[in-house]
Protein backbone atom coordinates (compact mmCIF):
# COMPACT_ATOMS: atom_id res chain seq x y z
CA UNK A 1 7.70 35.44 -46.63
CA UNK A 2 6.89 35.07 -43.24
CA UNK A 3 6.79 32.08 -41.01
CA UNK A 4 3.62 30.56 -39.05
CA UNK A 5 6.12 29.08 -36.91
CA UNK A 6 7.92 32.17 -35.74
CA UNK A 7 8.20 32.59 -32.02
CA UNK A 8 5.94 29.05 -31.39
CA UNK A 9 8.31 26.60 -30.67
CA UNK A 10 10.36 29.08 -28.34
CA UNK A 11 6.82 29.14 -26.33
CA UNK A 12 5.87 25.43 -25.97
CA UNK A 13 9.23 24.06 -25.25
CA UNK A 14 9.34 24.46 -22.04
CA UNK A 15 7.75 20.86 -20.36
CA UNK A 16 5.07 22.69 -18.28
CA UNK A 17 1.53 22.05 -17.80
CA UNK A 18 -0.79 22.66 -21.44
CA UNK A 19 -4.20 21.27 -20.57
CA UNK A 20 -5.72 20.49 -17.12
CA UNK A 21 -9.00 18.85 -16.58
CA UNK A 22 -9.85 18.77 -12.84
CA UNK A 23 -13.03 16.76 -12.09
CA UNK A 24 -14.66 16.93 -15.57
CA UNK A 25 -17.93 15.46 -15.35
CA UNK A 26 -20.52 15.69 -18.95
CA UNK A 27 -23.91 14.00 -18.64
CA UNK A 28 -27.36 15.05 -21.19
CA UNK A 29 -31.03 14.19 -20.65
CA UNK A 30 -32.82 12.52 -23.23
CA UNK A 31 -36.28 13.07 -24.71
CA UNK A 32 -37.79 10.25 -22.21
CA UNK A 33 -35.97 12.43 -19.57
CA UNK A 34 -33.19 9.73 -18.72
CA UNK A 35 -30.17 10.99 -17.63
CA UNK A 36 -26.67 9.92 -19.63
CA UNK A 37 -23.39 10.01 -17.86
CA UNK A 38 -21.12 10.64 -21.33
CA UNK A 39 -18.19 12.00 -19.02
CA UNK A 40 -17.14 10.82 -15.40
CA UNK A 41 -15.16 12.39 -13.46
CA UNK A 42 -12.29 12.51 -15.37
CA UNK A 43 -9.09 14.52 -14.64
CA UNK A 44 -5.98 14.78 -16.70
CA UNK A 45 -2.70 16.52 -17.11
CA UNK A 46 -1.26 17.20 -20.56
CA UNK A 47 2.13 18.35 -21.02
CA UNK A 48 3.48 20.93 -23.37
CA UNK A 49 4.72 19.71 -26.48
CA UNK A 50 2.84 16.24 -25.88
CA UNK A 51 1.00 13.91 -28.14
CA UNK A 52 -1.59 12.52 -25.88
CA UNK A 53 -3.49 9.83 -27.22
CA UNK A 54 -7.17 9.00 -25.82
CA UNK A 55 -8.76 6.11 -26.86
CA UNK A 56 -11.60 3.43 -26.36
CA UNK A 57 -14.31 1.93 -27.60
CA UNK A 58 -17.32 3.51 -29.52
CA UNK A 59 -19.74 5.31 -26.94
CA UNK A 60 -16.77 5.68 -24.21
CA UNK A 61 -16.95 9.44 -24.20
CA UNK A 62 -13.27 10.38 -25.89
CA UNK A 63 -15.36 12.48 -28.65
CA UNK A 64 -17.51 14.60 -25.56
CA UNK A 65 -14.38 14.98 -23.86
CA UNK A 66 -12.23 16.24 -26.30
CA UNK A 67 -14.80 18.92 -27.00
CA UNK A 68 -14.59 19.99 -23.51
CA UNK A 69 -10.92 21.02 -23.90
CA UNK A 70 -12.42 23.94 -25.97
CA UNK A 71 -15.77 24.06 -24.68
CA UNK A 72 -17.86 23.35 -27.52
CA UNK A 73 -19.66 21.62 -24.88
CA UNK A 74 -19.02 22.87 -22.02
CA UNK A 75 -18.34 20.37 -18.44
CA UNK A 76 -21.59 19.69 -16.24
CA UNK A 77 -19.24 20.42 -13.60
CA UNK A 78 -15.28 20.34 -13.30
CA UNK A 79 -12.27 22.70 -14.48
CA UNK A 80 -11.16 23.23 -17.79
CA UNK A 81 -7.40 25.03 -17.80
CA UNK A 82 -5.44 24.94 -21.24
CA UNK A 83 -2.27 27.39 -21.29
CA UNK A 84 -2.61 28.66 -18.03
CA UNK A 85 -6.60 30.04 -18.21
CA UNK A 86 -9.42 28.21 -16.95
CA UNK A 87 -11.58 28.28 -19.66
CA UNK A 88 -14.99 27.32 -17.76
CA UNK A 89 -14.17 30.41 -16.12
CA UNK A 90 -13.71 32.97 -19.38
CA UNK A 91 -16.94 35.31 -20.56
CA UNK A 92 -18.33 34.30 -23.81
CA UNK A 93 -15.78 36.89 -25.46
CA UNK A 94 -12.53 35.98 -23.71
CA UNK A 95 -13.35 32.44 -24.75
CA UNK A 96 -14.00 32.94 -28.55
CA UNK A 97 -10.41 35.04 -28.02
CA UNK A 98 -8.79 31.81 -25.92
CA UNK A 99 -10.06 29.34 -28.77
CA UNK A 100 -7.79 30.55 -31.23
CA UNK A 101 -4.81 28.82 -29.32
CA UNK A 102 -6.94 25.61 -30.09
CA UNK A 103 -6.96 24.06 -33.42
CA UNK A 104 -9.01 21.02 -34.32
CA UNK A 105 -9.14 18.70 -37.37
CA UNK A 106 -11.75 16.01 -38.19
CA UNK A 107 -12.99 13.16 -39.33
CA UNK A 108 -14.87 13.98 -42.31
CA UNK A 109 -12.53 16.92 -43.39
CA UNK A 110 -15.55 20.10 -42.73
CA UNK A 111 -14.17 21.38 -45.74
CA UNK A 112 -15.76 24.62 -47.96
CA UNK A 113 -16.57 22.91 -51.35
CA UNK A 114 -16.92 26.49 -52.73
CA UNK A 115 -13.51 27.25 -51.89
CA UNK A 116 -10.04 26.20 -52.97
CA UNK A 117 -7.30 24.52 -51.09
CA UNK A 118 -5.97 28.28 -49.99
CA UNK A 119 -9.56 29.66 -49.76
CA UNK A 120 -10.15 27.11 -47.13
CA UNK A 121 -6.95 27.44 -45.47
CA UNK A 122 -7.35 31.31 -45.34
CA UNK A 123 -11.28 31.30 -44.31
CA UNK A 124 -10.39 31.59 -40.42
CA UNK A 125 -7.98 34.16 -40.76
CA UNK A 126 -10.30 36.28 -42.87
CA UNK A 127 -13.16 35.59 -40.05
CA UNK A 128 -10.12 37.17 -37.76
CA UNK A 129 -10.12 40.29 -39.91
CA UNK A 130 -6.69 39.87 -41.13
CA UNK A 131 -5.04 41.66 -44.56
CA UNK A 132 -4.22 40.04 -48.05
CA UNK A 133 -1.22 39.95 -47.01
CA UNK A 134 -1.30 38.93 -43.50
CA UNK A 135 -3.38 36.07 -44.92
CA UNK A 136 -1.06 35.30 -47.33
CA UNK A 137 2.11 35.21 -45.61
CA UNK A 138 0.87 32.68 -42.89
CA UNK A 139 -1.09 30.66 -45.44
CA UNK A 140 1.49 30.06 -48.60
CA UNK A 141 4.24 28.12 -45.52
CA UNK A 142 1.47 26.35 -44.08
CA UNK A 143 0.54 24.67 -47.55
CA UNK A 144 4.40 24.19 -48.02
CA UNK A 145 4.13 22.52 -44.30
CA UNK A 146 1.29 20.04 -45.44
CA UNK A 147 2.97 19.42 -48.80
CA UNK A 148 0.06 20.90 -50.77
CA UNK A 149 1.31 23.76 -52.40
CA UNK A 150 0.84 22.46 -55.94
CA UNK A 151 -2.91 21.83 -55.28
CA UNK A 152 -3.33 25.61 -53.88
CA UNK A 153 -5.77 26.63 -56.18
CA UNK A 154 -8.03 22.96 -56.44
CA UNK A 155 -11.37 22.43 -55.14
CA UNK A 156 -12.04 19.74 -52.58
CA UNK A 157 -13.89 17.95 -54.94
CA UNK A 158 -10.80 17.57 -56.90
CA UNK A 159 -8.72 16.03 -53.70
CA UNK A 160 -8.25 12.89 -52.45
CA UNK A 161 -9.53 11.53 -48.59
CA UNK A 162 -5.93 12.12 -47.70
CA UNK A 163 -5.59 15.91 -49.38
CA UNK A 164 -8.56 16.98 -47.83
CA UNK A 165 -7.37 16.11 -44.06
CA UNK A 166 -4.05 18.13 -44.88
CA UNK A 167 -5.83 20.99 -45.87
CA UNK A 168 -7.91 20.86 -42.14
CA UNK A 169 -4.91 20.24 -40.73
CA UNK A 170 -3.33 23.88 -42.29
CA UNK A 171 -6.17 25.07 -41.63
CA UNK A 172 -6.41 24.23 -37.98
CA UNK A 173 -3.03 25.59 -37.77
CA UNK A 174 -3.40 28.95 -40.01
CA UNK A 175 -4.45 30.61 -36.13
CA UNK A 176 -0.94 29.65 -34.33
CA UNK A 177 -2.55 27.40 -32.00
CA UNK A 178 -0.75 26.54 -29.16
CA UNK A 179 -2.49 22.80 -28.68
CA UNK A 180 -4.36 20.59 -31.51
CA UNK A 181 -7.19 18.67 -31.26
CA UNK A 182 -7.58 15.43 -33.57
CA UNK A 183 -11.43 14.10 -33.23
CA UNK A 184 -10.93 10.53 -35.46
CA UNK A 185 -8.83 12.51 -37.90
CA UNK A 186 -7.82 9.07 -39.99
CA UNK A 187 -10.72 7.17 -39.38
CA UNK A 188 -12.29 7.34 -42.97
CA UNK A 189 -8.39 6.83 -44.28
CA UNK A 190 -6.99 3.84 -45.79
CA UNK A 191 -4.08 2.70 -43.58
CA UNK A 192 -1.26 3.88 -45.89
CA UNK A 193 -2.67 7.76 -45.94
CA UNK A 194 -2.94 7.14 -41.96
CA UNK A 195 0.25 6.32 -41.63
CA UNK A 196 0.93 9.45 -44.14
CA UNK A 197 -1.01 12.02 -42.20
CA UNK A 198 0.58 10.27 -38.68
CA UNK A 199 3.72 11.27 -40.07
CA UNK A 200 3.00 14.40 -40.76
CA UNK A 201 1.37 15.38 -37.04
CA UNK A 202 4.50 14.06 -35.88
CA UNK A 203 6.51 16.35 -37.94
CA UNK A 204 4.18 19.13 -36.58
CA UNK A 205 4.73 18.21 -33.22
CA UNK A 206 8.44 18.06 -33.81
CA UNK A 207 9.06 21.35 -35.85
CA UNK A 208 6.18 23.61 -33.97
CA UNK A 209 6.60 22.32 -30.22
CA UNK A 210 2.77 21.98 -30.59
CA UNK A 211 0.39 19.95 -28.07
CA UNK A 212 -1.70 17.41 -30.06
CA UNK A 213 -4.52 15.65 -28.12
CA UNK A 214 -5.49 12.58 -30.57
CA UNK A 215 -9.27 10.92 -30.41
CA UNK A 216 -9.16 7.67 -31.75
CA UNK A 217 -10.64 3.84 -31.36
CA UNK A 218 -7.30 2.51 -33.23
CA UNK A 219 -4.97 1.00 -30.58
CA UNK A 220 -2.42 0.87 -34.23
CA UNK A 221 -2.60 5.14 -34.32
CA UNK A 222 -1.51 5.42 -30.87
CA UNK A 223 0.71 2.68 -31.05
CA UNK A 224 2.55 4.60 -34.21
CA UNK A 225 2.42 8.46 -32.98
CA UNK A 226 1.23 8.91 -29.27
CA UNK A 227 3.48 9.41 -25.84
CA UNK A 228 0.88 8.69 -23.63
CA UNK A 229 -2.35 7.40 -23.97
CA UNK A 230 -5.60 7.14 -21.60
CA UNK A 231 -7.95 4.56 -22.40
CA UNK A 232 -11.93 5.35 -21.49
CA UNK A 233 -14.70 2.83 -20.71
CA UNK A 234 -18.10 3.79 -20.00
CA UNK A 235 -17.24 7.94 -19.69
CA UNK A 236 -14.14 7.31 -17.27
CA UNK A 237 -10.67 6.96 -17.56
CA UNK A 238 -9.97 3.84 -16.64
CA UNK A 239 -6.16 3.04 -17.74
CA UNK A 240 -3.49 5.68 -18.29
CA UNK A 241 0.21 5.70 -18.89
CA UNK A 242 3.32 6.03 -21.02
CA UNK A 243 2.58 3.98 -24.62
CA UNK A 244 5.24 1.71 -23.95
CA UNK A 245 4.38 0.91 -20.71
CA UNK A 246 0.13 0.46 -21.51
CA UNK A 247 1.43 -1.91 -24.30
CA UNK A 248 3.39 -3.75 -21.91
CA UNK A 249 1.55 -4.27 -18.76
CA UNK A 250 -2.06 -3.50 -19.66
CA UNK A 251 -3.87 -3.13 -16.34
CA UNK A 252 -7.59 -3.79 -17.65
CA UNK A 253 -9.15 -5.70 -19.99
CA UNK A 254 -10.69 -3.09 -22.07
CA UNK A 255 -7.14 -1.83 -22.56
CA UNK A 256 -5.85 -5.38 -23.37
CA UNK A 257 -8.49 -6.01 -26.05
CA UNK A 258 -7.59 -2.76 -27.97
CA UNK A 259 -4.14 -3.23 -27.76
CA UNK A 260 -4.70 -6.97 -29.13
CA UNK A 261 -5.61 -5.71 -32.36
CA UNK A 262 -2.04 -4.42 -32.40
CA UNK A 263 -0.19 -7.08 -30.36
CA UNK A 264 -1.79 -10.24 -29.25
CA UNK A 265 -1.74 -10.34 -24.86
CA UNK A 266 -3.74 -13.82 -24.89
CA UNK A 267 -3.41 -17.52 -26.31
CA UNK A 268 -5.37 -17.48 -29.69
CA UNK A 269 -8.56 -20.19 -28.92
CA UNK A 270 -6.88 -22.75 -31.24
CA UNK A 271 -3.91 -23.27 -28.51
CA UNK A 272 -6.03 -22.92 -25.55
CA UNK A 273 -8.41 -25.40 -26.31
CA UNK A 274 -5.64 -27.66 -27.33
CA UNK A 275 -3.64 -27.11 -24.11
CA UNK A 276 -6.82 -27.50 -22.11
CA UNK A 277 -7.34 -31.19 -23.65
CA UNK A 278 -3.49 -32.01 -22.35
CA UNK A 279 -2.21 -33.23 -19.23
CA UNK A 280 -0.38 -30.35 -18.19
CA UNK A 281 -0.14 -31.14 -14.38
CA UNK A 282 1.85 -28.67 -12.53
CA UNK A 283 2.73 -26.66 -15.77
CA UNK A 284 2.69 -22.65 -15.41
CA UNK A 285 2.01 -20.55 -18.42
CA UNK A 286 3.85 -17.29 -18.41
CA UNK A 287 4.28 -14.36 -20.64
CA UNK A 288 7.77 -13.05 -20.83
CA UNK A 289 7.61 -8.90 -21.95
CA UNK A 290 11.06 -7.77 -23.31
CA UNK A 291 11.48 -3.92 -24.52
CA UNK A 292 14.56 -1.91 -25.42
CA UNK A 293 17.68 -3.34 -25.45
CA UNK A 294 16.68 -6.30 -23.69
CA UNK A 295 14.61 -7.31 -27.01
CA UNK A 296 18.31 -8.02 -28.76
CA UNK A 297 20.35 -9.86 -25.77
CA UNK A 298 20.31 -13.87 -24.95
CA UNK A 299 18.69 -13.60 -21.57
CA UNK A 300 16.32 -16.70 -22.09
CA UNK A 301 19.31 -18.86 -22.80
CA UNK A 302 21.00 -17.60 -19.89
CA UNK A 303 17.96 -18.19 -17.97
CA UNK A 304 17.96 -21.90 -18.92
CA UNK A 305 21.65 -22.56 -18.25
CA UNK A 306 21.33 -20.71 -14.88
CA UNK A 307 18.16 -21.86 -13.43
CA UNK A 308 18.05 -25.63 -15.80
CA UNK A 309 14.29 -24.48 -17.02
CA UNK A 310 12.34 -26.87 -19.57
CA UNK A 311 9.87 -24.70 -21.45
CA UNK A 312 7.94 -24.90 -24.62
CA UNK A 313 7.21 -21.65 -27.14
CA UNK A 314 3.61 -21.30 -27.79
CA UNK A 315 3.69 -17.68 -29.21
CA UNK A 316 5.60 -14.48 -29.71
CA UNK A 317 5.58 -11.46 -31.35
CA UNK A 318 8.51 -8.58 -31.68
CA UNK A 319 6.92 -5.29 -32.82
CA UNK A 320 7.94 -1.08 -32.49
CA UNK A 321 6.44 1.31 -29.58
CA UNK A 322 7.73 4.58 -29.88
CA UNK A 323 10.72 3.53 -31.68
CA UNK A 324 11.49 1.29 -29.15
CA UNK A 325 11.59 -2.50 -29.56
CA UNK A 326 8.70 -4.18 -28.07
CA UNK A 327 8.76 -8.29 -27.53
CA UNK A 328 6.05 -11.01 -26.22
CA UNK A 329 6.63 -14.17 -26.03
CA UNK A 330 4.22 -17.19 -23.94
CA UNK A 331 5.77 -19.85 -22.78
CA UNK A 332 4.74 -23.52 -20.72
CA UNK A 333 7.16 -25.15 -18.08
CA UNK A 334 6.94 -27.26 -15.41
CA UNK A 335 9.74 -25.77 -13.87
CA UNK A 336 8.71 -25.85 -9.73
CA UNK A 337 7.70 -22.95 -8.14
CA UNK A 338 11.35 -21.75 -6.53
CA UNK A 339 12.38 -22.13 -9.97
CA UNK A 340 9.93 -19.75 -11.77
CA UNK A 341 10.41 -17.62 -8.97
CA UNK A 342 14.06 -17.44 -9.38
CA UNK A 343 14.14 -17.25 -12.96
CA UNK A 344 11.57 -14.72 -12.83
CA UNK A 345 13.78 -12.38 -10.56
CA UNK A 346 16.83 -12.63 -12.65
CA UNK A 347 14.59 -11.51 -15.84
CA UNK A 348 13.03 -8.65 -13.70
CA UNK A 349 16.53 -7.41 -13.05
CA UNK A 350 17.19 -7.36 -16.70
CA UNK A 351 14.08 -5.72 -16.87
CA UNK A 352 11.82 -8.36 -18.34
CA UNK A 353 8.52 -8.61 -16.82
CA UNK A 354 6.55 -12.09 -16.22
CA UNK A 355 2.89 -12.22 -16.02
CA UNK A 356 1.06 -15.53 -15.04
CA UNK A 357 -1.51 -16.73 -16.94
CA UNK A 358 -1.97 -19.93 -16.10
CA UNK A 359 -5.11 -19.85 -14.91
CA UNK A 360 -6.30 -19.80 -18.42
CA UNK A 361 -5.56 -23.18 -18.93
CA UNK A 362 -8.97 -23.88 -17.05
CA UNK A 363 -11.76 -24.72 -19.09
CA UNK A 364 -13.44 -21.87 -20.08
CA UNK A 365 -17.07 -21.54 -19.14
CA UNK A 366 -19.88 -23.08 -20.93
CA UNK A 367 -21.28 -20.68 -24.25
CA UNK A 368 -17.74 -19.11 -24.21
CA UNK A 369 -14.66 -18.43 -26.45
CA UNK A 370 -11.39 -16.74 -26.28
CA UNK A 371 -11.65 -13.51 -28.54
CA UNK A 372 -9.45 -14.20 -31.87
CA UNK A 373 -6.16 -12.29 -31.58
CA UNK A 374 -4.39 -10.65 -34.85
CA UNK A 375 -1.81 -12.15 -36.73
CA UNK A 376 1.30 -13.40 -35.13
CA UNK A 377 4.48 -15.99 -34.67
CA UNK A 378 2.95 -19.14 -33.21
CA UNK A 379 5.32 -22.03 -32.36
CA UNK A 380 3.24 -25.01 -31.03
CA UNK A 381 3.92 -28.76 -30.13
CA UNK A 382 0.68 -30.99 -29.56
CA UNK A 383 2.40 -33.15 -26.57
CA UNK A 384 4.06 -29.31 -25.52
CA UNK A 385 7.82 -31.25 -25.43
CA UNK A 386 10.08 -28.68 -24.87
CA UNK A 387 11.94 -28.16 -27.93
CA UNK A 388 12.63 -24.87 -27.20
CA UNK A 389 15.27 -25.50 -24.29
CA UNK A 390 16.72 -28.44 -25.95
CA UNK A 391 17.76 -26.11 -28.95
CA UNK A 392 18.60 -23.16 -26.69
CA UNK A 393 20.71 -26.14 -24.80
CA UNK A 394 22.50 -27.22 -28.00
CA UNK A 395 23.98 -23.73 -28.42
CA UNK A 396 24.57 -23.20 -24.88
């Protein structure tokens, strides 16, 4: 039987350029005759073999501009280049022929309810004029692939939410695609067949060397599959990076309110409003960010024994990014200014990063509120005392 695989990892493994979007600009006009800016200027490099995450809110433009990496609508203005051709460049036939190097899956499945599991699988391959048995040998290891090979012959009425996306994923894949699209593919999925049909685009990644660009509003999907992620606001790109490094440094506060559905970045209400009614004096707030290795070693107890800092633990949270440990953890001292600075230094060597914050601790304007932050570790005081560095002093 042969393999849908054969040859495709040999061609994406190489870490080149996949997708290139060069100035891609999308904008409609409405009934009233307004004009919409859905895409801004936006240009991006992929890499072979990359799962590229792009996320934001609802009505940032990630949906209109993953359907420019295939055309199906096609750039106001700007460059579209995906495997070497510029596809805003390609006659209607050359780019029905370059579209079969790019798969795409859904959020609602787009599934043939007249057709079986294999039926659906096979239905672009029969479009492409293939044989019985061309068909079959490229469809019977995809449903091995997707783990569906027992349901081969059932109708999509007879699948569940989770089913249904493996057969568009096989089916997205049934052409040898060198990239994949993913338009909200686990939206409508509960979070355990997410994490299911994460796995398995990860395994596809792995095993076929194959580019997967990934649509989503979830900060928790890119969190759990992506390598690097660009975050849009308003039809631009406004943040883009490794996933570790977004996570730990978020640059704008779009990206920081995503990612705190994942992991918190600011002081639930509760403790600001209580730390606002304090006399905090010359206290600083800081948040300490610890990832890899770092996570696991003593470096705040070194810190107090080198540097004699008094702090108090307001909240923390350790947590995964890319299989790397990720920490967070906010603290309050009235250390002096040389001191924070010094301290801060020997963390940043260690490569723990300090961010200031304390300029939260002013009252927050009138008809305001802190947004609520998702679960989390909170260790709080009232009078702040600094418990923390009297126990890390005890075992020191």
């Amino acid at each position: 039987m042969g393999s849908p695989t054969a040859g495709l990892a040999a061609r994406t493994d190489a870490r080149h350029t996949m997708i290139e979007l060069t100035h891609v600009s999308q904008h409609y006009v409405d009934n009233q005759g307004a004009l919409t800016h859905a895409v801004r200027d936006v240009s991006l490099q992929i890499a072979s073999g990359e799962i590229f995450g792009i996320i934001g809110r609802s009505g940032a433009g990630k949906s209109t501009l993953v359907r420019s990496l295939n055309l199906l609508h096609r750039p106001s203005s700007g460059t579209v280049h995906v495997a070497g051709r510029e596809l805003t460049a390609l006659s209607p036939d050359a780019l029905r022929e370059a579209r079969h190097e790019i798969g795409m899956i859904f959020q609602h499945f787009n599934l043939l309810s007249s057709r079986t599991v294999y039926g659906n699988v096979a239905l672009p391959l029969e479009l492409a004029g293939q044989s019985r048995t061309q068909i079959r040998e490229a469809v019977e290891p995809l449903l091995e692939l997707v783990g569906l090979a027992a349901q081969r012959d059932r109708y999509p009425s007879q699948l569940s939410g989770g089913q249904k996306q493996r057969v568009g994923i096989a089916r997205a894949l049934a052409s040898r695609p060198k990239v994949l699209l993913s338009d909200e593919a686990t939206s409508a999925l509960d979070p355990e067949t997410t994490r299911a049909i994460l796995d398995l685009l990860r395994k596809i990644n792995r095993e076929l060397g194959l580019t997967i660009v990934l649509i989503t509003h979830q900060m928790q999907v890119v969190k759990q599959i992506c390598d690097r992620v660009a975050v849009m606001d308003a039809g631009r790109v406004i943040e883009l990076g490794s996933v570790l490094d977004v996570f730990r440094t978020p640059q704008h506060d779009v990206t920081r309110a995503l990612i705190g559905d994942v992991i918190a970045h600011e002081l639930p209400s509760g403790i600001l409003e209580r730390l606002r009614k304090q006399e905090l004096g010359a206290a600083r707030l800081l948040r300490l960010a610890f990832t890899g290795d770092e996570v696991d070693r003593p470096l705040l107890s070194e810190a107090v024994r080198r540097f004699d800092l008094d702090f108090s633990i307001l909240h923390g949270q350790v947590d995964e990014v890319q299989g790397q440990p990720f920490g967070s953890l906010t603290i309050l001292t009235r250390a002096s200014p040389a001191t924070i600075a010094e301290a801060s230094a020997f963390l940043a060597e260690h490569g723990v990063s300090t961010e200031d914050l304390t300029a939260q601790l002013l009252p927050a304007p009138s008809g305001s509120s802190s947004g609520a932050s998702a679960p989390h570790l909170t260790l709080l005081r009232g009078d702040a005392v600094p418990l923390a560095t009297e126990a890390l002093n005890r075992v020191a």
